[in-house]
Protein backbone atom coordinates (compact mmCIF):
# COMPACT_ATOMS: atom_id res chain seq x y z
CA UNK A 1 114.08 136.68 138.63
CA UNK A 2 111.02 135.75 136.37
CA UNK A 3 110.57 132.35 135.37
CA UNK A 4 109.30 131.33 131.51
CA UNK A 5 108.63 127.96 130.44
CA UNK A 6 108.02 127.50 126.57
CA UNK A 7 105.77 124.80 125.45
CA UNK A 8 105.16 123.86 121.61
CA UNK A 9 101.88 122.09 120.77
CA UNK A 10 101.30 119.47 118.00
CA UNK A 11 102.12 116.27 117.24
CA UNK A 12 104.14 117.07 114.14
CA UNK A 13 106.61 117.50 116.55
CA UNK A 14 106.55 114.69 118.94
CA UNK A 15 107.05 112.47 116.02
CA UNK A 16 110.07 114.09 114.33
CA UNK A 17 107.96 115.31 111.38
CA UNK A 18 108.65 119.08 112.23
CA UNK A 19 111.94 120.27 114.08
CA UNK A 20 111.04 122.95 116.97
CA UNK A 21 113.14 125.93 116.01
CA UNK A 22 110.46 128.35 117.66
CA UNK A 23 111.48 127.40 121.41
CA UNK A 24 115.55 128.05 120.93
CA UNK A 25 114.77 131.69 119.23
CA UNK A 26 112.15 132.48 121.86
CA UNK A 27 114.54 131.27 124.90
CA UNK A 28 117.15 133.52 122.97
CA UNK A 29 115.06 136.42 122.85
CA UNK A 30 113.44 135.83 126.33
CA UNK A 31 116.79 135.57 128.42
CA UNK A 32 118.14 138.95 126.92
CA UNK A 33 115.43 140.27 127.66
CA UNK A 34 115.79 139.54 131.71
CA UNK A 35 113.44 136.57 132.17
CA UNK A 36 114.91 133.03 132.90
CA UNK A 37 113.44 129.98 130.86
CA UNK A 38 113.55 127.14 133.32
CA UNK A 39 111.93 124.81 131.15
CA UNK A 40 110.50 123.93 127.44
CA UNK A 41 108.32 121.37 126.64
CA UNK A 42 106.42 119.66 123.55
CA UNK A 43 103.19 118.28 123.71
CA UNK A 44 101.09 116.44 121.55
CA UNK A 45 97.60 117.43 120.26
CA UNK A 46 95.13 116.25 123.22
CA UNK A 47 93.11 118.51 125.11
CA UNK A 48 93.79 116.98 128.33
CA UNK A 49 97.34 116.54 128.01
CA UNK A 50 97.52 120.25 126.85
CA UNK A 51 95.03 121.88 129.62
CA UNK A 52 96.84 119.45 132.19
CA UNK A 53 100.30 120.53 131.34
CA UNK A 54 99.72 123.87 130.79
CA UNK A 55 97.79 124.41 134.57
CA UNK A 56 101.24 122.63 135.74
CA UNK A 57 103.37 124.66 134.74
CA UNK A 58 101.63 128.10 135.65
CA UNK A 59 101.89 127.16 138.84
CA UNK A 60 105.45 126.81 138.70
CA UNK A 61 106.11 129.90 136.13
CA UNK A 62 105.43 133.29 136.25
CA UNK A 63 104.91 133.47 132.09
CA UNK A 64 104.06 130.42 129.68
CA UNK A 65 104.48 130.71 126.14
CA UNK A 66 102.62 128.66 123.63
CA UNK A 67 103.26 127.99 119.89
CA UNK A 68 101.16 126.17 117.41
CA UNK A 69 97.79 124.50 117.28
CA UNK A 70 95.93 127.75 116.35
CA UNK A 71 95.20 127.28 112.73
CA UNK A 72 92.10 126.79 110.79
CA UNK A 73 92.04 123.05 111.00
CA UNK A 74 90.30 120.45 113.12
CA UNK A 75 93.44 119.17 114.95
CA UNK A 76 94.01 123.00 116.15
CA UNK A 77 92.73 123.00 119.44
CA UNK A 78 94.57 124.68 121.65
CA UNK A 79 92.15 127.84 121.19
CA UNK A 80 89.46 125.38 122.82
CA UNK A 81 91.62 124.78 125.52
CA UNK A 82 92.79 128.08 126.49
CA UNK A 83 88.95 129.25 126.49
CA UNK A 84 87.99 126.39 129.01
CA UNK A 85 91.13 127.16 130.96
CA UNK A 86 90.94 130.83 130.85
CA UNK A 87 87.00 130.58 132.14
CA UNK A 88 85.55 131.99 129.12
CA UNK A 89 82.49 131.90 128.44
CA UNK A 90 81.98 132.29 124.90
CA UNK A 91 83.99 133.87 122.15
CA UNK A 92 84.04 137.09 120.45
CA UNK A 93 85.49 138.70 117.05
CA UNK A 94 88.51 140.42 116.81
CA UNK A 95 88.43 143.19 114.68
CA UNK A 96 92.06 144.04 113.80
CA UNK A 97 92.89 140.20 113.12
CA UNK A 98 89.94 139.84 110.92
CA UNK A 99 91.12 142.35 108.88
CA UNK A 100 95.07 141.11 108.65
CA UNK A 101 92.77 137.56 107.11
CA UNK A 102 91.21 139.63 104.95
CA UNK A 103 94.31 141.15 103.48
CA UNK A 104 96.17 138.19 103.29
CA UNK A 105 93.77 135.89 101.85
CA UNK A 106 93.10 138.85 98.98
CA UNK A 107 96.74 139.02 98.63
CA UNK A 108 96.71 135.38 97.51
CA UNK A 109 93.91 135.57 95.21
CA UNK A 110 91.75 133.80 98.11
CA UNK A 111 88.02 133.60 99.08
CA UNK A 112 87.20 133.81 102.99
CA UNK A 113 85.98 130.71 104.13
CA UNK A 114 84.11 130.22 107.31
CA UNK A 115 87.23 128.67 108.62
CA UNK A 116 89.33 131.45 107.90
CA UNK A 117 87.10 133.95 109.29
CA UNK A 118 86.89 131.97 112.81
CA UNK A 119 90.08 132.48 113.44
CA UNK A 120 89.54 135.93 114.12
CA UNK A 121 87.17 134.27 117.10
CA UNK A 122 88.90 134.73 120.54
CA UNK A 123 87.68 133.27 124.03
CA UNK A 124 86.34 136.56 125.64
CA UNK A 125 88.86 136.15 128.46
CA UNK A 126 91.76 136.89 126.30
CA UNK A 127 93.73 140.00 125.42
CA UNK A 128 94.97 140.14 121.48
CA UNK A 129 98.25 140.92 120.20
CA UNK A 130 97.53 141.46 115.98
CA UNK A 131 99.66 138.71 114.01
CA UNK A 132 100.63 141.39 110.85
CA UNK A 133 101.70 138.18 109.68
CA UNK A 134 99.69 135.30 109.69
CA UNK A 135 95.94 134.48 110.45
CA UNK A 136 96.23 133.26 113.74
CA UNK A 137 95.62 136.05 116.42
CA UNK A 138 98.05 136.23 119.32
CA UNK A 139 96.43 135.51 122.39
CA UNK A 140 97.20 136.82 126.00
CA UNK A 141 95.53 134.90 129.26
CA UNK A 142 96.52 136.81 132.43
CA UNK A 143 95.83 135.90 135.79
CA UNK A 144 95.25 132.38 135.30
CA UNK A 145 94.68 129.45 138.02
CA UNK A 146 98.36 129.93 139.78
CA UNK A 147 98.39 133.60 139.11
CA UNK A 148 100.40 133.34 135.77
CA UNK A 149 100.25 134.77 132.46
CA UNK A 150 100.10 132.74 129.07
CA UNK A 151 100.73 134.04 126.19
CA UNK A 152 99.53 131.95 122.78
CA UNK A 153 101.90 132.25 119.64
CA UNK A 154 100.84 130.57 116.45
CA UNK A 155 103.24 127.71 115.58
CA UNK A 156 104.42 128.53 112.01
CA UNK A 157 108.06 129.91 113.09
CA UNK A 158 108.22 133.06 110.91
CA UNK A 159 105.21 134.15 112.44
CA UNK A 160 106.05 133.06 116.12
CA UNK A 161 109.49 134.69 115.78
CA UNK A 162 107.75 138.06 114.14
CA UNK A 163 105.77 137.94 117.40
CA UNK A 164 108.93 138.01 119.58
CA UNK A 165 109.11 141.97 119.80
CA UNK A 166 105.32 142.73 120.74
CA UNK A 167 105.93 139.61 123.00
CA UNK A 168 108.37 141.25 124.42
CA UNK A 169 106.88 144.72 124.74
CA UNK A 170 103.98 143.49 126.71
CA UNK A 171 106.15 141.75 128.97
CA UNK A 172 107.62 144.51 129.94
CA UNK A 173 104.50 146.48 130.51
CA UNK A 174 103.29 144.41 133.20
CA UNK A 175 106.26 142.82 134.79
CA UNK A 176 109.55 143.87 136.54
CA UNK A 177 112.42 142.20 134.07
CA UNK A 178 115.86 142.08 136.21
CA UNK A 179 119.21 141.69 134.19
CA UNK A 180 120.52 137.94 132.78
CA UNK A 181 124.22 138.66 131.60
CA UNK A 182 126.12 135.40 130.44
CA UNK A 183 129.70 135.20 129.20
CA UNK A 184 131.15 132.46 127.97
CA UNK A 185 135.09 130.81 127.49
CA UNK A 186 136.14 128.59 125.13
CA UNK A 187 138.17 125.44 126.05
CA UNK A 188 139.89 123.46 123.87
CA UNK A 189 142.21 120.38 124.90
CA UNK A 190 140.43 118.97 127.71
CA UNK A 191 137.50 116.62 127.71
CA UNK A 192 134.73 118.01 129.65
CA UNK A 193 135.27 115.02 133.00
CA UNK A 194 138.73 116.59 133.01
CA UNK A 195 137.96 120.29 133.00
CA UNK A 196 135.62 119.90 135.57
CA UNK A 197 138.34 118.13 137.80
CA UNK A 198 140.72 120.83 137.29
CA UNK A 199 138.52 123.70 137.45
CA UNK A 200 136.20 122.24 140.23
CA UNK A 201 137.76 124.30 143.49
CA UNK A 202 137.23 126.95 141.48
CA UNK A 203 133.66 126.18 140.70
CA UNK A 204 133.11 125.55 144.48
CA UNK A 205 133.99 128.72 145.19
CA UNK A 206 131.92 131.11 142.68
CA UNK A 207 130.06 133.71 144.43
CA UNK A 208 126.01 132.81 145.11
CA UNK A 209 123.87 133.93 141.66
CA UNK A 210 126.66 132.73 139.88
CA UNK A 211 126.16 129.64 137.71
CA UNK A 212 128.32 127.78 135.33
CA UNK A 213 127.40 125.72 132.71
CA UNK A 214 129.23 123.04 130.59
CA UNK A 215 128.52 122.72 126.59
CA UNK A 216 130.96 120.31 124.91
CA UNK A 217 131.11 119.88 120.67
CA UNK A 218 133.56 117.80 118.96
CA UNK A 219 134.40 121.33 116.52
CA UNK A 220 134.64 123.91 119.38
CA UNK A 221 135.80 121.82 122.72
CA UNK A 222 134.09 122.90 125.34
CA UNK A 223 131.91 126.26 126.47
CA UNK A 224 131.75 127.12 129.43
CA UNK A 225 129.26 129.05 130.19
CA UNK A 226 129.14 131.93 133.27
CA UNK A 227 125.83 133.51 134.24
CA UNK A 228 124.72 136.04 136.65
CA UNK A 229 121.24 136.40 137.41
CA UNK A 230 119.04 139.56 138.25
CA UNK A 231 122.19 141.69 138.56
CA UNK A 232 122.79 145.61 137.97
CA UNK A 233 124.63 145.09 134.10
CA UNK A 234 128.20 146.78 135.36
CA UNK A 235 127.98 144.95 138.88
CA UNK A 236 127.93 141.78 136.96
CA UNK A 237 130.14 142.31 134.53
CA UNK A 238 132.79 143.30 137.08
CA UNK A 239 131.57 139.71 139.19
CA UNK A 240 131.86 138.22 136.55
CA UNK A 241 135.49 140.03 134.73
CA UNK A 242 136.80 138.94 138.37
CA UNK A 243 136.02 135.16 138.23
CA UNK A 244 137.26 134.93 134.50
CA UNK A 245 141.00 136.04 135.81
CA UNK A 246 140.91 133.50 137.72
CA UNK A 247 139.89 130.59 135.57
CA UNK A 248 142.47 131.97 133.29
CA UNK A 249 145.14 132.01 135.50
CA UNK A 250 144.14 128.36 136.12
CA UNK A 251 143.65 126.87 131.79
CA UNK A 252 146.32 129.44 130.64
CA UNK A 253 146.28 128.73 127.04
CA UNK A 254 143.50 125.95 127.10
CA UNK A 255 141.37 129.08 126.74
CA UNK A 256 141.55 130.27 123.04
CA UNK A 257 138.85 132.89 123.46
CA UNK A 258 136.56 134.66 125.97
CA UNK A 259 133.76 134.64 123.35
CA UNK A 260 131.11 132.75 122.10
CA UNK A 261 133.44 131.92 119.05
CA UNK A 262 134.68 128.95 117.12
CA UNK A 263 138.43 127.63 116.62
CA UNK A 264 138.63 129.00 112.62
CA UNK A 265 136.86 132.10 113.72
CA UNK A 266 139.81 132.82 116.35
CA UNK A 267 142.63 131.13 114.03
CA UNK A 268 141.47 133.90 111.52
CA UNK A 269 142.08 136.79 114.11
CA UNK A 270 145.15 136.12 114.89
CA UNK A 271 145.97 135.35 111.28
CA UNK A 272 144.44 138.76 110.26
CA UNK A 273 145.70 140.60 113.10
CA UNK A 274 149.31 139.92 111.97
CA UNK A 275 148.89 139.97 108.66
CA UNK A 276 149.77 135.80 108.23
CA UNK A 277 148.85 133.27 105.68
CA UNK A 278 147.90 129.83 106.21
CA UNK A 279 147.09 126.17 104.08
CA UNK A 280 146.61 123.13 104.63
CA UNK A 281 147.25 119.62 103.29
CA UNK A 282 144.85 116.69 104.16
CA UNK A 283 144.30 113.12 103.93
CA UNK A 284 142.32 111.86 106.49
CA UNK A 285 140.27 115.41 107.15
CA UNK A 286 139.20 115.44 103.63
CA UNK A 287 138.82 118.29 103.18
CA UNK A 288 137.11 119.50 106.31
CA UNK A 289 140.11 121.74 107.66
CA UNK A 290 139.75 123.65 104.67
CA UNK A 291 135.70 123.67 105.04
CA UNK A 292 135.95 125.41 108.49
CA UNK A 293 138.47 128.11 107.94
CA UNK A 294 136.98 129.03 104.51
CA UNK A 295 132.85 128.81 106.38
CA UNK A 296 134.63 131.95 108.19
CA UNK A 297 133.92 135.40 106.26
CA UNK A 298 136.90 137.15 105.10
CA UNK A 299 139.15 133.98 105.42
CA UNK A 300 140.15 134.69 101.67
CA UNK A 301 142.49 137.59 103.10
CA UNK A 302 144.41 134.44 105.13
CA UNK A 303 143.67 131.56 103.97
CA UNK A 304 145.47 130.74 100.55
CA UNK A 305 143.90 127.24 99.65
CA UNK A 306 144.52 123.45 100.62
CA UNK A 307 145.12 119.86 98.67
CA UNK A 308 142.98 116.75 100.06
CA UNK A 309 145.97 114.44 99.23
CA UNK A 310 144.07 111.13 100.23
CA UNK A 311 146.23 108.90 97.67
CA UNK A 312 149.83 108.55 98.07
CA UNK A 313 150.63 109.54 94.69
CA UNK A 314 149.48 112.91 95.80
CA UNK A 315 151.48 113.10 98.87
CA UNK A 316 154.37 112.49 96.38
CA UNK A 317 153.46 114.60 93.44
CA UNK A 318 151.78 117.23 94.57
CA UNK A 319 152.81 117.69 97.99
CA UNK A 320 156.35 116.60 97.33
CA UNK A 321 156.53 113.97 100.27
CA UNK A 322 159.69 111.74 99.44
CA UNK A 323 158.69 108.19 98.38
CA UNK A 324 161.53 106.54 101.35
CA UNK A 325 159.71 108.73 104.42
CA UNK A 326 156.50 106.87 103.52
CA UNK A 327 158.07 103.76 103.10
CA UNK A 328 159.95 103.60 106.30
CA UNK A 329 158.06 105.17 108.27
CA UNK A 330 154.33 104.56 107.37
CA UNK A 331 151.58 107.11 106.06
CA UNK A 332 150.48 107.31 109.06
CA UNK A 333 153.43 109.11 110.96
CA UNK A 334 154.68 111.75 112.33
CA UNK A 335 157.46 112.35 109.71
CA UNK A 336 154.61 111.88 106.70
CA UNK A 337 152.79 114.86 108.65
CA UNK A 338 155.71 117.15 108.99
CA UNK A 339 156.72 116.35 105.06
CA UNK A 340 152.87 117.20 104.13
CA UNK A 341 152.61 120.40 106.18
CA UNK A 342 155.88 121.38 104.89
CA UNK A 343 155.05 120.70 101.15
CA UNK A 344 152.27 122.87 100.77
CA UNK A 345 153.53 126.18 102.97
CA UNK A 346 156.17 125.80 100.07
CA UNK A 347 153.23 124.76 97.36
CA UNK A 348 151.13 127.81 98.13
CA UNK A 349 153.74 130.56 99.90
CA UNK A 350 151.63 130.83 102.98
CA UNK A 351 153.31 131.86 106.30
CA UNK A 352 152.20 129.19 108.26
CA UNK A 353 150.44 125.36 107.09
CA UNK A 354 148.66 122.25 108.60
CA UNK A 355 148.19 118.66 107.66
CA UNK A 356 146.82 115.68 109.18
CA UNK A 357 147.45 111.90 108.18
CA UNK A 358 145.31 109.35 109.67
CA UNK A 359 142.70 106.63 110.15
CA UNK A 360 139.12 108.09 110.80
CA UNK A 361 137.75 104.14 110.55
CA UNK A 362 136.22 102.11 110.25
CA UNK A 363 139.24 99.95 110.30
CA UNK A 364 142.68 100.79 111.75
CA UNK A 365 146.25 98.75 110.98
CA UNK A 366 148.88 96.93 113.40
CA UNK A 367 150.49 100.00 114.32
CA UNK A 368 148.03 103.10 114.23
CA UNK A 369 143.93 101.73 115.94
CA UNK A 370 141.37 103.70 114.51
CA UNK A 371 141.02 107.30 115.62
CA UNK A 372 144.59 107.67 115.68
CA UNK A 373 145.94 111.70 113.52
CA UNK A 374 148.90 112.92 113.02
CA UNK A 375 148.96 116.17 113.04
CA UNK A 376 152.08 118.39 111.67
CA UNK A 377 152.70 122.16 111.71
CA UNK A 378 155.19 124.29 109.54
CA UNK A 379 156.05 128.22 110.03
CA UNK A 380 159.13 130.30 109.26
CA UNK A 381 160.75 129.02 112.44
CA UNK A 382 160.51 125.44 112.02
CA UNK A 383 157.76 122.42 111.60
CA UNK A 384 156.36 120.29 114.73
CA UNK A 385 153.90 117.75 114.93
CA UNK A 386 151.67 115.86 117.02
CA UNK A 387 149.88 112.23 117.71
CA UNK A 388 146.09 112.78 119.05
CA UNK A 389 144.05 109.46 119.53
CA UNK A 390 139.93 109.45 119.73
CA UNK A 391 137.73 106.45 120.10
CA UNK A 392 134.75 107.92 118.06
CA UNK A 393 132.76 107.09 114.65
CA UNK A 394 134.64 107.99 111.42
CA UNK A 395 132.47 111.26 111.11
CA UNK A 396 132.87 112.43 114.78
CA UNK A 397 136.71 111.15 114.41
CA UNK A 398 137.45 113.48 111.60
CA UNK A 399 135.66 116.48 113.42
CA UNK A 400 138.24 115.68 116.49
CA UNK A 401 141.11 115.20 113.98
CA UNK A 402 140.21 118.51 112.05
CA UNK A 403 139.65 120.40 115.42
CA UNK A 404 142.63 118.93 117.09
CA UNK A 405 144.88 119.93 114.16
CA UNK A 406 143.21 123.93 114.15
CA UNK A 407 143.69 123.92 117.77
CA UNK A 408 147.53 122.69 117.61
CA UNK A 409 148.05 125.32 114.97
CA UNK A 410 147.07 127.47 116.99
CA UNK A 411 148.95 127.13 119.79
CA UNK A 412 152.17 126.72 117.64
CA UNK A 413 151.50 130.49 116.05
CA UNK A 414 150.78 131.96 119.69
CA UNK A 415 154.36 130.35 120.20
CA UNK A 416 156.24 132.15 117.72
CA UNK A 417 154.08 135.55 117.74
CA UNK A 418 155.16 135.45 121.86
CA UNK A 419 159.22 134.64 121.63
């Protein structure tokens, strides 16, 4: 397996000034395309922190990829560096690029200044890729102290990520790519400490050039993440198709897909796949139930609409909620959920409905802390609900609450469709 590390250059992005979207779609690009990105770094504009880090990690990496500092400015230097790194000896023009400045500067209504026209100057050690769309040649260094290969991709993102698929082509022309395949499972229901207990002698036992790989988010639960490494594609599929029956047959109905895929996305499947309609009535959510199944395209052919009945007068009026329920039993209950949930599956005429009531914070009351939702559930068959308690901010608490409630729907409808 080939090993890629990805560094970004400049200081915009050490300081938070510029967000590095170039490394994530290169690492995307690079692990379909066989190679294995062990490591991405930033680095600041120095010479000596650049030409330092950069012999580091070619020792350590087959293939380095740079973005950035190749522009027509004084604080672009990484050209200087790769020439002293490289051994060159002097530079030379590049025809093709000089002529993709040219264009673009005309294009613009431009003069060529000398600045402009040096970027078409490459060390004379160095192979050149054309940028078609920027000034800033790409740059190939092969053979360098450590025996690796580094390629240099300019640092303005549309133009790195144009570069991706002669990045990749050249790749392939000089080295033997194996075969990354991932798959991932989607957990909802258990924290991530908790999975990992209850999965773990399953873990122990995965097959070598097998790794898995945690990634929790309030919205989706938890990924988990299965990859095989340098394997023939159907051999690892079948590895791989093997191992998942078994971590099913140990989460059951934890799992709510075997895809990279989010709780609405998977709600709406099912809900599509039947032909069902859903709503949803919230208080504490605000809203954001209804955000994530209508983000989802083609919800409109499930999801009817929703009421954000934060006030009690709309849990009343609107959602019909009797006045007593509240009164007795607090707005923050299990029977105000069920009442809510069942109000607007009659207010809209959808097949199934949600609702949460709750206290996202900051401040909780004598009976309910903060973080505490209650969840409720209504279908043709009946209404449920359910208490769910975080300990989080008010903004990660309402992702839980709004999460928790999609989740709970789910597993509700999965009930009925099964009996």
């Amino acid at each position: 397996m080939i090993n890629a590390c990805i560094c970004t250059i400049g200081d915009e992005i050490l300081i938070g000034q510029v967000v590095d979207t170039n490394s994530s779609r290169l690492a995307v690009a690079l692990e379909e395309a066989g190679l294995h990105v062990s490591r991405m770094l930033s680095i600041g504009d120095d010479k000596k922190d650049i030409r330092e880090t950069l012999r580091r990690e070619l020792r350590h990496h087959a293939i380095v990829i740079t973005t950035g500092g190749l522009g027509p400015t004084k604080d672009d230097i990484t050209k200087g560096v790769l020439a002293r790194l490289s051994g060159s000896t002097g530079y030379v023009e590049h025809a093709g690029q000089l002529k993709v400045i040219r264009q673009i500067l005309a294009s613009r209504g431009l003069d060529m200044l000398p600045s402009n026209q040096a970027q078409a100057l490459v060390p004379d050690k160095a192979e050149v890729i054309v940028n078609k769309l920027g000034t800033a040649p790409i740059m190939v260094f092969r053979n360098l102290p450590g025996g690796g290969t580094l390629y240099a991709l300019p640092g303005v993102p549309h133009e790195a990520v144009g570069a991706i698929p002669d990045l990749l082509e050249d790749i392939r022309r000089h080295q033997p790519l194996g075969h990354i395949l991932h798959r991932s499972v989607m957990v909802y229901g258990l924290a991530e400490s908790a999975l990992a207990a209850r999965i773990a002698p399953w873990e122990d036992a995965l097959p070598e050039g097998m790794h898995l790989a945690y990634l929790p988010n309030p919205l989706t639960g938890v990924r988990l993440r299965l990859s095989v490494y340098g394997c023939d594609p159907e051999e690892g599929e079948a590895r791989i198709q093997k191992e998942l029956e078994g971590l099913q047959s140990i989460l059951g109905d934890l799992i709510y897909s075997l895809e990279d895929s989010t709780l609405e996305e998977t709600l709406g499947g099912i809900f599509k796949a039947h032909g069902l309609t859903v709503s949803a009535a919230e208080s504490c959510t605000g809203g954001e139930i209804a955000h994530l199944f209508t983000s989802v395209p083609g919800s409109s052919a499930y999801f009817l609409g929703s009421v954000t009945s934060y006030a009690i007068p709309v849990k009343e009026k609107v959602l019909g909620v009797p006045g007593n329920i509240i009164e007795e039993n607090g707005v923050v209950s299990s029977e105000v959920a069920a009442a809510m949930a069942e109000g607007v599956r009659r207010l809209t005429g959808s097949d199934y409905s949600v609702a949460t009531t709750g206290l996202a914070g900051p401040s909780g009351d004598e009976h309910n802390p903060v973080g505490t939702v209650w969840v409720g559930v209504a279908g043709p068959h009946g209404t449920k609900t359910a208490r769910f308690q975080f300990k989080n901010d008010r903004k990660r608490n309402i992702e839980r609450f709004s999460a928790s409630a999609l989740d709970f729907l789910r597993t509700f409808v999965l009930a009925d469709l099964n009996n």
